[in-house]
C-alpha atoms as a PDB file:
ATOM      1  CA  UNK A   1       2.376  -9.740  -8.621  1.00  0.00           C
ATOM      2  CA  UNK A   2       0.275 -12.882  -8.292  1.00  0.00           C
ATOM      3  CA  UNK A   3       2.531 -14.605  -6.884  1.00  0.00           C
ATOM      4  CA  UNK A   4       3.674 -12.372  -4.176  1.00  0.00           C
ATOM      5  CA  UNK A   5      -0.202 -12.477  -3.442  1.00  0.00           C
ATOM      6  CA  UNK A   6      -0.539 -16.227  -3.259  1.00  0.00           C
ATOM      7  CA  UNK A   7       2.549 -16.034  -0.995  1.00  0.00           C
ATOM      8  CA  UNK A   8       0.909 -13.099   1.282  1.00  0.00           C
ATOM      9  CA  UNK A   9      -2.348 -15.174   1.276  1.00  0.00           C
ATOM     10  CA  UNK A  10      -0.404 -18.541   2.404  1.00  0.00           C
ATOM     11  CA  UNK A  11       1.567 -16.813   5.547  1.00  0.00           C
ATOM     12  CA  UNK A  12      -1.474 -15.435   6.782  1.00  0.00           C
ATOM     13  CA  UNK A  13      -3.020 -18.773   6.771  1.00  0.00           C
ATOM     14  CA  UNK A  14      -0.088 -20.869   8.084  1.00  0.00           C
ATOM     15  CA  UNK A  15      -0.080 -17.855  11.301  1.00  0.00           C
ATOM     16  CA  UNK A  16      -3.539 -18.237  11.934  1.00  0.00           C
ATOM     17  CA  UNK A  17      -3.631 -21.604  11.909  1.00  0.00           C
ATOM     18  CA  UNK A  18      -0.925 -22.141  14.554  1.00  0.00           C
ATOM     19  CA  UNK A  19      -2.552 -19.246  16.595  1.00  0.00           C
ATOM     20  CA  UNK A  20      -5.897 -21.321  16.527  1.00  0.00           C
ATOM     21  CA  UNK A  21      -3.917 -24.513  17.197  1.00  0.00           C
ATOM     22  CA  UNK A  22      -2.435 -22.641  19.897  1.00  0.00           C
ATOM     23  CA  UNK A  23      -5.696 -22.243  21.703  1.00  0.00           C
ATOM     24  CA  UNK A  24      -7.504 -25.200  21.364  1.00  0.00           C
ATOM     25  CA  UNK A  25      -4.385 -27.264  22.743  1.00  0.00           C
ATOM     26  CA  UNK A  26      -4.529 -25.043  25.414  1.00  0.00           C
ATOM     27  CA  UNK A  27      -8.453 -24.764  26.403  1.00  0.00           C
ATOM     28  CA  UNK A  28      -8.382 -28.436  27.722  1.00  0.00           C
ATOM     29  CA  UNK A  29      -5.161 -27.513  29.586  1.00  0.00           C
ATOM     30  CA  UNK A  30      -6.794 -24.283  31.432  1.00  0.00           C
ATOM     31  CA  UNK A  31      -9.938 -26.711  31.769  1.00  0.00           C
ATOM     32  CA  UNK A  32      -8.475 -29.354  34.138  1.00  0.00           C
ATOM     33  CA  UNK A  33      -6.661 -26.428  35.902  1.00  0.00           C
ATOM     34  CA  UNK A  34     -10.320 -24.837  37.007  1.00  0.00           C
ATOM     35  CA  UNK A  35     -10.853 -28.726  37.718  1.00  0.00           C
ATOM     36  CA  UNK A  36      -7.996 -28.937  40.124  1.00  0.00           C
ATOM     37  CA  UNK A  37      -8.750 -25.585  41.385  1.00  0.00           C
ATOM     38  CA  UNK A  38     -12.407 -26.299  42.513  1.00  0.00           C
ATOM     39  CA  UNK A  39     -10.650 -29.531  43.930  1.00  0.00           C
ATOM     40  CA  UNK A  40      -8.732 -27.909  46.294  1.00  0.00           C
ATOM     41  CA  UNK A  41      -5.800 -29.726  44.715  1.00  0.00           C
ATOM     42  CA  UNK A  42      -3.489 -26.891  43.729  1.00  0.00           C
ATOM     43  CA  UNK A  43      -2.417 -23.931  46.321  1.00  0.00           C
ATOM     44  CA  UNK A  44      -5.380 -21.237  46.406  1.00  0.00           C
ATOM     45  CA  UNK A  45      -3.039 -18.680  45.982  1.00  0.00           C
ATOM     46  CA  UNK A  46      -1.796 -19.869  42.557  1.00  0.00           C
ATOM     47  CA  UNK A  47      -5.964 -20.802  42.233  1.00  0.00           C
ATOM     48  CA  UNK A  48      -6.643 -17.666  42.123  1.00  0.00           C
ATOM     49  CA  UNK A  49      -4.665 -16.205  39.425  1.00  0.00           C
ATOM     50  CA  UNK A  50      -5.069 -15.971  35.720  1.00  0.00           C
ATOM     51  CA  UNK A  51      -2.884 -15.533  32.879  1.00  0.00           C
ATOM     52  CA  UNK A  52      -3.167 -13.071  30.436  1.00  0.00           C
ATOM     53  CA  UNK A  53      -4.014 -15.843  27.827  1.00  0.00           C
ATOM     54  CA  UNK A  54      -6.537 -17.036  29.556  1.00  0.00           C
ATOM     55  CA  UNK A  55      -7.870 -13.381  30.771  1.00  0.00           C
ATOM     56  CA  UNK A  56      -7.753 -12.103  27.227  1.00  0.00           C
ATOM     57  CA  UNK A  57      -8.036 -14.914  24.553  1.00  0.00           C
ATOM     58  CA  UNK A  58      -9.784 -17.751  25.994  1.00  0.00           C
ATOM     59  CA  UNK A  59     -12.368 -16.190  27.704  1.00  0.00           C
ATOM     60  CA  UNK A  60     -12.893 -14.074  24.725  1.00  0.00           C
ATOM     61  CA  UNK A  61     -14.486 -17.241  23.315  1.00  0.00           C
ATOM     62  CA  UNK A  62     -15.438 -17.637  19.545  1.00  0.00           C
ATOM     63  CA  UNK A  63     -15.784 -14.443  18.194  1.00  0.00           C
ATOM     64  CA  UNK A  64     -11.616 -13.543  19.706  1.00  0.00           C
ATOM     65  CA  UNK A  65     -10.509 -16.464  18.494  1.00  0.00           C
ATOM     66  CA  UNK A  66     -12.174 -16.817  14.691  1.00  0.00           C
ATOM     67  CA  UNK A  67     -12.608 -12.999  14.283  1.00  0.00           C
ATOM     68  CA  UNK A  68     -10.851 -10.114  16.116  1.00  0.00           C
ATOM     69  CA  UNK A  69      -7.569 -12.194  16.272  1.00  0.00           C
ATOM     70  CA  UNK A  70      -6.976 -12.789  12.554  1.00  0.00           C
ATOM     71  CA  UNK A  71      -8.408  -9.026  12.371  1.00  0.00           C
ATOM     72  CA  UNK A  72      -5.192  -8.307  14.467  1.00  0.00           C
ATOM     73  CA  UNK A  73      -2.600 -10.378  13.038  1.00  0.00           C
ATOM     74  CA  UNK A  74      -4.089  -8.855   9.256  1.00  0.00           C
ATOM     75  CA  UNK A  75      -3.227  -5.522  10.410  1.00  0.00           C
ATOM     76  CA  UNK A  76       0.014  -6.338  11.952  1.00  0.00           C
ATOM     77  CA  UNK A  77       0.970  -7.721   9.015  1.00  0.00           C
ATOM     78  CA  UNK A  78      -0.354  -4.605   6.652  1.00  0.00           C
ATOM     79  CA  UNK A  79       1.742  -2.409   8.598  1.00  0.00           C
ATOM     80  CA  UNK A  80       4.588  -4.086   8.155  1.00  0.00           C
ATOM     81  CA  UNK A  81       4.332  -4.136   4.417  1.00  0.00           C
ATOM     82  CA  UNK A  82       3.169  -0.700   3.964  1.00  0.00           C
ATOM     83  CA  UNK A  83       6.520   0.342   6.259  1.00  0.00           C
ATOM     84  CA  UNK A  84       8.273  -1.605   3.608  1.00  0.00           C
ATOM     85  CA  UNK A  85       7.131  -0.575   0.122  1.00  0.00           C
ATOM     86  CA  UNK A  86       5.562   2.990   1.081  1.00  0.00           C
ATOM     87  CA  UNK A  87       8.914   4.638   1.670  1.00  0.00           C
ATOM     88  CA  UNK A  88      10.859   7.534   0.262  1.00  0.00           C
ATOM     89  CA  UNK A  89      13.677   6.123  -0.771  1.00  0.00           C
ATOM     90  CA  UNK A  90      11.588   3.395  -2.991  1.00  0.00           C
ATOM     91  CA  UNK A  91       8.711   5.969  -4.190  1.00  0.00           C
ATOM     92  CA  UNK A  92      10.818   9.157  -4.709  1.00  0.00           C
ATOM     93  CA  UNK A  93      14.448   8.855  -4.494  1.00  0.00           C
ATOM     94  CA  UNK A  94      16.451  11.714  -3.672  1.00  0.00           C
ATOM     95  CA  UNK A  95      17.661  13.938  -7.221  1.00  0.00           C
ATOM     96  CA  UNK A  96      15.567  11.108  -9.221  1.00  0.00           C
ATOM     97  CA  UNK A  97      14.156  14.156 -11.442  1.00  0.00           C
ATOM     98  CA  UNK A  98      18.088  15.641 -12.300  1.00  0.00           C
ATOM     99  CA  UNK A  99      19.150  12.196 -13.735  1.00  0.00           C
ATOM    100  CA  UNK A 100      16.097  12.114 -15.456  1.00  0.00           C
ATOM    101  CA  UNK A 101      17.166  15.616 -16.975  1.00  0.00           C
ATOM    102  CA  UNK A 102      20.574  14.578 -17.859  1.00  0.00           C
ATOM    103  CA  UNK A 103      19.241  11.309 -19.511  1.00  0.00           C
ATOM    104  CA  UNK A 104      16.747  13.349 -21.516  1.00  0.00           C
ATOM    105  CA  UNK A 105      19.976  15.743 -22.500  1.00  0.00           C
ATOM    106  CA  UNK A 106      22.767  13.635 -23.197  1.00  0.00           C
ATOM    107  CA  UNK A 107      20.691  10.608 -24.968  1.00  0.00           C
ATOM    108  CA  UNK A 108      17.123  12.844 -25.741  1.00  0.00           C
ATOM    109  CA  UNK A 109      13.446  11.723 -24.399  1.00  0.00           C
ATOM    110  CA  UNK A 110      13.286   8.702 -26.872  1.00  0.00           C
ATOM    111  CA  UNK A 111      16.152   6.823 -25.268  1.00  0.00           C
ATOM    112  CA  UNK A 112      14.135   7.540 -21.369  1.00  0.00           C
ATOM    113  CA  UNK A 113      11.767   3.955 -21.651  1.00  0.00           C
ATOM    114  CA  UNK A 114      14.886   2.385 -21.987  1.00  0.00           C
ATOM    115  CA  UNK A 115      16.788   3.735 -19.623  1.00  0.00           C
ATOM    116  CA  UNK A 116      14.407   4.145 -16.613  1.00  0.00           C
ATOM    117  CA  UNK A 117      12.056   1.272 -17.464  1.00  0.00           C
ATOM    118  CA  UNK A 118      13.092  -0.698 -14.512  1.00  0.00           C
ATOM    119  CA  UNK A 119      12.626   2.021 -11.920  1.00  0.00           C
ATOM    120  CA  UNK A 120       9.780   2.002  -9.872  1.00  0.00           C
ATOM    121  CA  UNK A 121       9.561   5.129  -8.320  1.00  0.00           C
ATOM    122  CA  UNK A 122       6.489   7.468  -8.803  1.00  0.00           C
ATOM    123  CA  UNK A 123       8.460   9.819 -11.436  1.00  0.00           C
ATOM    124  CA  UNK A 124      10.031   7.632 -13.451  1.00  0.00           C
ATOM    125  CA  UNK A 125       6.221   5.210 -14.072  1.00  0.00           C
ATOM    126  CA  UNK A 126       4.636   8.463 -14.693  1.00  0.00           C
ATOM    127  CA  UNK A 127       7.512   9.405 -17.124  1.00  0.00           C
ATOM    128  CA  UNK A 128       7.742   6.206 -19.270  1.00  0.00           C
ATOM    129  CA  UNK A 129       4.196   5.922 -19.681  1.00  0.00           C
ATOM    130  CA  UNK A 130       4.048   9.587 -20.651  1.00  0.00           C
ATOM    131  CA  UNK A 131       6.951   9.266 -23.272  1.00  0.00           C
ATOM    132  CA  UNK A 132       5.659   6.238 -25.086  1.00  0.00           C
ATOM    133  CA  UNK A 133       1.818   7.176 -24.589  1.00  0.00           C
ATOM    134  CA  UNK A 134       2.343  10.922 -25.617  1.00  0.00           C
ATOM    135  CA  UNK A 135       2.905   9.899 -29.454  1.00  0.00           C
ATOM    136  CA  UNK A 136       5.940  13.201 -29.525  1.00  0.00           C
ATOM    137  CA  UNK A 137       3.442  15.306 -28.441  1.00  0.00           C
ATOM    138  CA  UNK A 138       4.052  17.738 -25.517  1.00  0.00           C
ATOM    139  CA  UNK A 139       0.925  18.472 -24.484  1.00  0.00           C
ATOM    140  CA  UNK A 140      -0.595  14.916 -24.444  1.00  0.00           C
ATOM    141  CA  UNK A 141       2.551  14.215 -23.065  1.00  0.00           C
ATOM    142  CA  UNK A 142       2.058  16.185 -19.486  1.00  0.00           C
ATOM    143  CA  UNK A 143      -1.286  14.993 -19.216  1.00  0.00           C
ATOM    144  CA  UNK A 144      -0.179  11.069 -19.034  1.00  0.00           C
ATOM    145  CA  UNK A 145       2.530  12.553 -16.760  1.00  0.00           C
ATOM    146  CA  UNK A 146       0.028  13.992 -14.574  1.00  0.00           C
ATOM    147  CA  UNK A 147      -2.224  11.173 -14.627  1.00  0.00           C
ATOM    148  CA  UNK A 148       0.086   8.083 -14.292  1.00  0.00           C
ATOM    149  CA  UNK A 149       0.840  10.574 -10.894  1.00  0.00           C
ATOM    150  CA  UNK A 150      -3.260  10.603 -10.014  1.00  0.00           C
ATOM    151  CA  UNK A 151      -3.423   6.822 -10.454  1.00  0.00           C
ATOM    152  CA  UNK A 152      -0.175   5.764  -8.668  1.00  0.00           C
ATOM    153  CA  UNK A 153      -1.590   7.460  -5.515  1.00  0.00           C
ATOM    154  CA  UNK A 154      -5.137   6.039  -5.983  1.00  0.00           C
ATOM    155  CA  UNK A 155      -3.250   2.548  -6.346  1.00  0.00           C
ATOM    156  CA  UNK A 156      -1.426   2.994  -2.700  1.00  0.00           C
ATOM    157  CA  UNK A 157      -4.769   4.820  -1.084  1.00  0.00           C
ATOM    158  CA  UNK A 158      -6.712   1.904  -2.100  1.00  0.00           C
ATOM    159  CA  UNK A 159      -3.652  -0.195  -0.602  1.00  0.00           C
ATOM    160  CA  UNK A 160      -4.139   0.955   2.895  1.00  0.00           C
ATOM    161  CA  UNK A 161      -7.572   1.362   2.990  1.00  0.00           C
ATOM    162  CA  UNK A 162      -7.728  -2.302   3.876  1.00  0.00           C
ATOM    163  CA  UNK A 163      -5.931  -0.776   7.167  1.00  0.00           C
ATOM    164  CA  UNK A 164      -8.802   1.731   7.825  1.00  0.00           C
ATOM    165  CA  UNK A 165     -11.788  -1.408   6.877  1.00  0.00           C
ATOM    166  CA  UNK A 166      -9.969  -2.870   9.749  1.00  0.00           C
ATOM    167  CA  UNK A 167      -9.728  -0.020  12.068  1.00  0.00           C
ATOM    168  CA  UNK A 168     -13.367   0.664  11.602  1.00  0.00           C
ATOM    169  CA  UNK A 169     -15.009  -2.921  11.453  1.00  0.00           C
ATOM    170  CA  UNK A 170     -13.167  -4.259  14.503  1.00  0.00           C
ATOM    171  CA  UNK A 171     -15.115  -1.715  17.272  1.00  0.00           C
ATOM    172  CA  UNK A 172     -18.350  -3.306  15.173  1.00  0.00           C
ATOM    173  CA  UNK A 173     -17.289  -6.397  16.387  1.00  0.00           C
ATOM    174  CA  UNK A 174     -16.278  -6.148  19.839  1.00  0.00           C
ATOM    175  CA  UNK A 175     -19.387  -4.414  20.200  1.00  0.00           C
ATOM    176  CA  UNK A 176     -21.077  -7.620  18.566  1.00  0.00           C
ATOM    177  CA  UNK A 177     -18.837  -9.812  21.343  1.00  0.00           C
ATOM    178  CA  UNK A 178     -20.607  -7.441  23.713  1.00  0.00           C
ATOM    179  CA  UNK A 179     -24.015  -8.032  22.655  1.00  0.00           C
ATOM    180  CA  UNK A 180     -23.450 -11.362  22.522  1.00  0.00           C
ATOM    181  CA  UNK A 181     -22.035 -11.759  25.967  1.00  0.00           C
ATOM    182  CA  UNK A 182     -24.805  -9.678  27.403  1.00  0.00           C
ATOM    183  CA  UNK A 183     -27.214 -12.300  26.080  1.00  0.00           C
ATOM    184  CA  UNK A 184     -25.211 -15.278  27.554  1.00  0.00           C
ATOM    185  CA  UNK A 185     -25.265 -13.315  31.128  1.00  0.00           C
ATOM    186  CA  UNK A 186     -28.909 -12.844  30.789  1.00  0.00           C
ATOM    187  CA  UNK A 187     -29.664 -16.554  30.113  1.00  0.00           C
ATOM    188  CA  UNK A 188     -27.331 -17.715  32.739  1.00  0.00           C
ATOM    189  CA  UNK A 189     -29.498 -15.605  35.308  1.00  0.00           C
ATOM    190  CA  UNK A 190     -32.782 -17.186  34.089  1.00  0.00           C
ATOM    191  CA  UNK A 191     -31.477 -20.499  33.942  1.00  0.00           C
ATOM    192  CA  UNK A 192     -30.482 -19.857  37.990  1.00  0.00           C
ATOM    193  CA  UNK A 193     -34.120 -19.123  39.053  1.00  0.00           C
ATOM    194  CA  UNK A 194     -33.030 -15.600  39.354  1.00  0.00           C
ATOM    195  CA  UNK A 195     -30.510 -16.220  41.932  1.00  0.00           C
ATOM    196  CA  UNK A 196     -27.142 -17.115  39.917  1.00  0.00           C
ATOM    197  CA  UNK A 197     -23.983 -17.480  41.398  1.00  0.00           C
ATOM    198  CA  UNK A 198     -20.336 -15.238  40.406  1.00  0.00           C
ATOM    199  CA  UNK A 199     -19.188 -17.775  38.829  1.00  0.00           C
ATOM    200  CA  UNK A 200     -22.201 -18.455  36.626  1.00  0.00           C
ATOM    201  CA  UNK A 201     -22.139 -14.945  35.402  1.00  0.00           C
ATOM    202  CA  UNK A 202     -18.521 -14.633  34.708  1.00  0.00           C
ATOM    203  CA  UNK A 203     -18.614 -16.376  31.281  1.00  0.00           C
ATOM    204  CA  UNK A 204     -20.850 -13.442  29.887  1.00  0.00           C
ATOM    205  CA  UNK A 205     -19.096 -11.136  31.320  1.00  0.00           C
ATOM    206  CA  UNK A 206     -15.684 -12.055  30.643  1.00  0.00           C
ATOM    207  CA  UNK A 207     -17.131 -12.495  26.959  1.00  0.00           C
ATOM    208  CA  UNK A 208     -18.476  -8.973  26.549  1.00  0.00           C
ATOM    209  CA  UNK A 209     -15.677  -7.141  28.430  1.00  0.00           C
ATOM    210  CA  UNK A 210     -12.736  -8.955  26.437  1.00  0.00           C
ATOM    211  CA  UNK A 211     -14.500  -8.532  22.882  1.00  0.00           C
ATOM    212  CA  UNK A 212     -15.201  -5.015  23.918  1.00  0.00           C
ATOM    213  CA  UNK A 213     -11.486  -4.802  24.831  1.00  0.00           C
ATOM    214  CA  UNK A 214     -10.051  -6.491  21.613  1.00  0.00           C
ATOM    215  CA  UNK A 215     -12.222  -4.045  18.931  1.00  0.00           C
ATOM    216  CA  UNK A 216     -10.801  -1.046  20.090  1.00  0.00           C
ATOM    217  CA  UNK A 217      -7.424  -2.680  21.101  1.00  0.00           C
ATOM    218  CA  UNK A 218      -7.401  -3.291  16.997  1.00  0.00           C
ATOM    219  CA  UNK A 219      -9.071  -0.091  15.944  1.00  0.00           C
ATOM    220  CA  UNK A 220      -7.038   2.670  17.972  1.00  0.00           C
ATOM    221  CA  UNK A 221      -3.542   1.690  15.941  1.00  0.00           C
ATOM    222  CA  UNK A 222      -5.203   0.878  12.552  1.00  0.00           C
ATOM    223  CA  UNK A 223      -7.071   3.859  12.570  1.00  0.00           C
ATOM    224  CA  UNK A 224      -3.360   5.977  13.614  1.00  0.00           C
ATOM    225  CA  UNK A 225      -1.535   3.987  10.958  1.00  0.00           C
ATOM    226  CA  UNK A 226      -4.469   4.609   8.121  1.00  0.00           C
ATOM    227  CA  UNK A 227      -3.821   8.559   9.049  1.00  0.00           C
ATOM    228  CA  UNK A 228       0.203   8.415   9.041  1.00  0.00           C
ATOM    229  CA  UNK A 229       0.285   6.591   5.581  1.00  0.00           C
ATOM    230  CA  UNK A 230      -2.136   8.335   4.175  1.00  0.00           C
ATOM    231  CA  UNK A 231      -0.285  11.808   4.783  1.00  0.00           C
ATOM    232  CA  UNK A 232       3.150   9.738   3.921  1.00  0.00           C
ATOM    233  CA  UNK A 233       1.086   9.182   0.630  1.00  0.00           C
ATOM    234  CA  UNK A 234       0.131  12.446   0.093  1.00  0.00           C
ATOM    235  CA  UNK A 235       3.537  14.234   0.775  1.00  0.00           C
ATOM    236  CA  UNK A 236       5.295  12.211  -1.270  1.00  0.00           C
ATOM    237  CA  UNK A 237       2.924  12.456  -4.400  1.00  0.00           C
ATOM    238  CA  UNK A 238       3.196  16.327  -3.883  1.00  0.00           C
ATOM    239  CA  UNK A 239       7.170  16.270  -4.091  1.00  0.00           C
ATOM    240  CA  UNK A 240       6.798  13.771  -7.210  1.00  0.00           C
ATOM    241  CA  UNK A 241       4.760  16.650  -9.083  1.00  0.00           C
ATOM    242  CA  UNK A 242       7.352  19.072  -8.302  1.00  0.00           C
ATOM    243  CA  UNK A 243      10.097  17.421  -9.760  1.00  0.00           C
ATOM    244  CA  UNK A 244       7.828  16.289 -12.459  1.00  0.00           C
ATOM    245  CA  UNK A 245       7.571  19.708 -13.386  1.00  0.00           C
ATOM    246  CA  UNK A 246      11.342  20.479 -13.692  1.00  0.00           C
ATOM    247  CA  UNK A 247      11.340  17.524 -16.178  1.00  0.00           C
ATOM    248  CA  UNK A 248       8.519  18.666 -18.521  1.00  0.00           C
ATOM    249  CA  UNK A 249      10.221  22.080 -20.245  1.00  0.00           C
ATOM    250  CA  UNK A 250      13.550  19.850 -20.485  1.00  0.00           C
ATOM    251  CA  UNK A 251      11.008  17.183 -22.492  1.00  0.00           C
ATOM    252  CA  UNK A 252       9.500  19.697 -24.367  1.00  0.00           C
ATOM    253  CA  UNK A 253      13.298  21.088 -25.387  1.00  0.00           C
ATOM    254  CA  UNK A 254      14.092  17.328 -26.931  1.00  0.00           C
ATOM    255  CA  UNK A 255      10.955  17.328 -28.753  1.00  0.00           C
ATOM    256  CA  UNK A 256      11.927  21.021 -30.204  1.00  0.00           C
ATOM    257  CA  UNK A 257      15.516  19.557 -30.765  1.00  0.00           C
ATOM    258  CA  UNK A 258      13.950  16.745 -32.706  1.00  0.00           C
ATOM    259  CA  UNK A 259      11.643  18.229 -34.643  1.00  0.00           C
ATOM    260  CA  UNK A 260      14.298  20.759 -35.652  1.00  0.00           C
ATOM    261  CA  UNK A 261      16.410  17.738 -36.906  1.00  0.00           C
ATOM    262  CA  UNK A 262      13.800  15.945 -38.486  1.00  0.00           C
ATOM    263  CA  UNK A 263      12.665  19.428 -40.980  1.00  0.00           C
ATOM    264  CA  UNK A 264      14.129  18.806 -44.458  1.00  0.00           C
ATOM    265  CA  UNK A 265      17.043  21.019 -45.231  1.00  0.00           C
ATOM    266  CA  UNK A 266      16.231  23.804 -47.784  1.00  0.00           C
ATOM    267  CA  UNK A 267      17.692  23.388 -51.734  1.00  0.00           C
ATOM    268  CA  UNK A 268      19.641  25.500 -52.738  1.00  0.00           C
ATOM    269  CA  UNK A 269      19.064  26.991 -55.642  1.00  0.00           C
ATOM    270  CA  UNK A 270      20.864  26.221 -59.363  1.00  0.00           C
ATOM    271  CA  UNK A 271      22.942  28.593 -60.571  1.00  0.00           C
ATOM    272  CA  UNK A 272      22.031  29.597 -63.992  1.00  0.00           C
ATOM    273  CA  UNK A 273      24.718  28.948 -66.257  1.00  0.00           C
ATOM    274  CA  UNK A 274      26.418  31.854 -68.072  1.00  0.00           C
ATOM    275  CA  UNK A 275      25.732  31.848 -71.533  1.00  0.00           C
ATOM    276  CA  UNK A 276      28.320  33.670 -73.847  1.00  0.00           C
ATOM    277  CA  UNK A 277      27.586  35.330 -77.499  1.00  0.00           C
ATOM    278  CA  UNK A 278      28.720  33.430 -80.018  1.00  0.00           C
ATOM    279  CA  UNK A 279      31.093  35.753 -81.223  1.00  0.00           C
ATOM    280  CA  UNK A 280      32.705  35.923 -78.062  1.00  0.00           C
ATOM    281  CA  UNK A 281      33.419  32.026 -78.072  1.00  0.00           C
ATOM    282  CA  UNK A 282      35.062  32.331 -81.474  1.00  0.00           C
ATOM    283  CA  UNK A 283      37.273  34.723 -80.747  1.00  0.00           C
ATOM    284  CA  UNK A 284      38.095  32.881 -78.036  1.00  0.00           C
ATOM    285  CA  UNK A 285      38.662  30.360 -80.057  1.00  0.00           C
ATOM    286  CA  UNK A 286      40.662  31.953 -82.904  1.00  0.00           C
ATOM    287  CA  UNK A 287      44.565  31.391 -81.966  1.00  0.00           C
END
């Protein structure tokens, strides 16, 4: 588990890295372009135009670049994982709870840890832990069962919560970017006696427009994905107590079989012997 962390924790930082390599190579690059451009050494046409890089990452500035894009590529990459690992076929597999019955038949409940330890669906966790926490008792036994359930789905709630901290805190931010850019548009205007020109006023702009755009280009799919795995989540927990509850009379049979087999057998009684008159035995005796 650590280690798949550690490995999680070093991709993210390798792809950010190259993204923010990405745009500082190309910020002097777009630089001498609006250099040419005010020239008159390129075509005005092609002067004119901008690419979507440059529309909607550079002149995003700082808070795009350090902030809302690693807040993207985060959430990218959570919904890839979560389409991964949260799945049916991985968290309840189809007819999981008959061949737990017919394990729990043919070999009885103690053999189950052995036998299923290596799943990782939601029934068989909940299962194991309830056979070797329930101590051969039934009714301790379906409260683990029902727990282990309760905590499993906690476990992947709290997993994709990091998807809804996204979807919520990014719209903060753009509107931060906004702020931010407001104040830079404000300042260019004083610093211009009043009297600025377009093109001093463009760098706020483009600032509070773009982070504007980026928050709620984050926050609108987080905040769909959140909802989507949360009801996957909740359906599939639901359909893990049903066949839970097919499983728990067939335990509470083996434990009924067992204690059956474990009751000492009854002695039977001694025969009193049969004891004879004495005269009897002589004249049995007597040829």
């Amino acid at each position: 588990m650590r280690k798949s962390f550690l490995f999680k924790t070093v991709f993210l930082v390798i792809v950010l890295a190259a993204v923010l390599a990405v745009i500082v190579a190309a910020r002097p690059l777009l630089s001498q372009g609006r250099a040419d451009a005010a020239a008159g050494s390129v075509i005005p046409a092609q002067a004119g135009t901008q690419t979507f890089f440059e529309q909607f990452v550079i002149a995003g500035g700082p808070i795009v670049w350090f902030v809302l894009l690693p807040m993207s590529l985060v959430a990218v990459y959570l919904a890839v994982e979560h389409c991964l690992t949260i799945r049916r076929k991985k968290l309840l597999p189809a007819g999981i709870g008959g061949k737990i019955v017919e394990i729990i038949r043919q070999f009885g409940h103690g053999q189950l840890e052995a036998r299923i330890a290596e799943r990782n669906d939601f029934v068989s966790i909940a299962v194991v832990k309830a056979v070797t926490q329930g101590r051969d008792d039934w009714f301790r036994m379906r409260n683990v069962l029902a727990e282990s359930l309760q905590e499993q789905a906690w476990g992947l709630l709290r997993r994709i919560e990091w998807v809804n901290l996204i979807g919520n805190v990014s719209p903060m931010v753009g509107l931060f970017g906004t702020v931010f850019g407001m104040i830079k548009l404000f300042n260019a205007i004083v610093l211009a006696g009043g009297q600025p020109q377009p093109a001093q006023l463009a760098e706020g702009i483009s600032v509070a427009l773009v982070t504007t755009f980026w928050g709620l280009f984050i926050a609108i799919p987080a905040l769909a994905i959140h909802g989507v795995f949360r009801n996957r989540i909740e359906m599939l927990v639901s359909d893990a107590v049903v066949e839970a509850e097919n499983i728990i009379p067939e335990i509470r049979r083996s434990l009924k079989r067992q204690k059956q087999a474990e009751q000492p057998k009854p002695k039977q009684p001694i025969r009193e012997l049969e004891v004879k008159p004495v005269e009897t035995v002589h004249k049995s005796l007597r040829p």
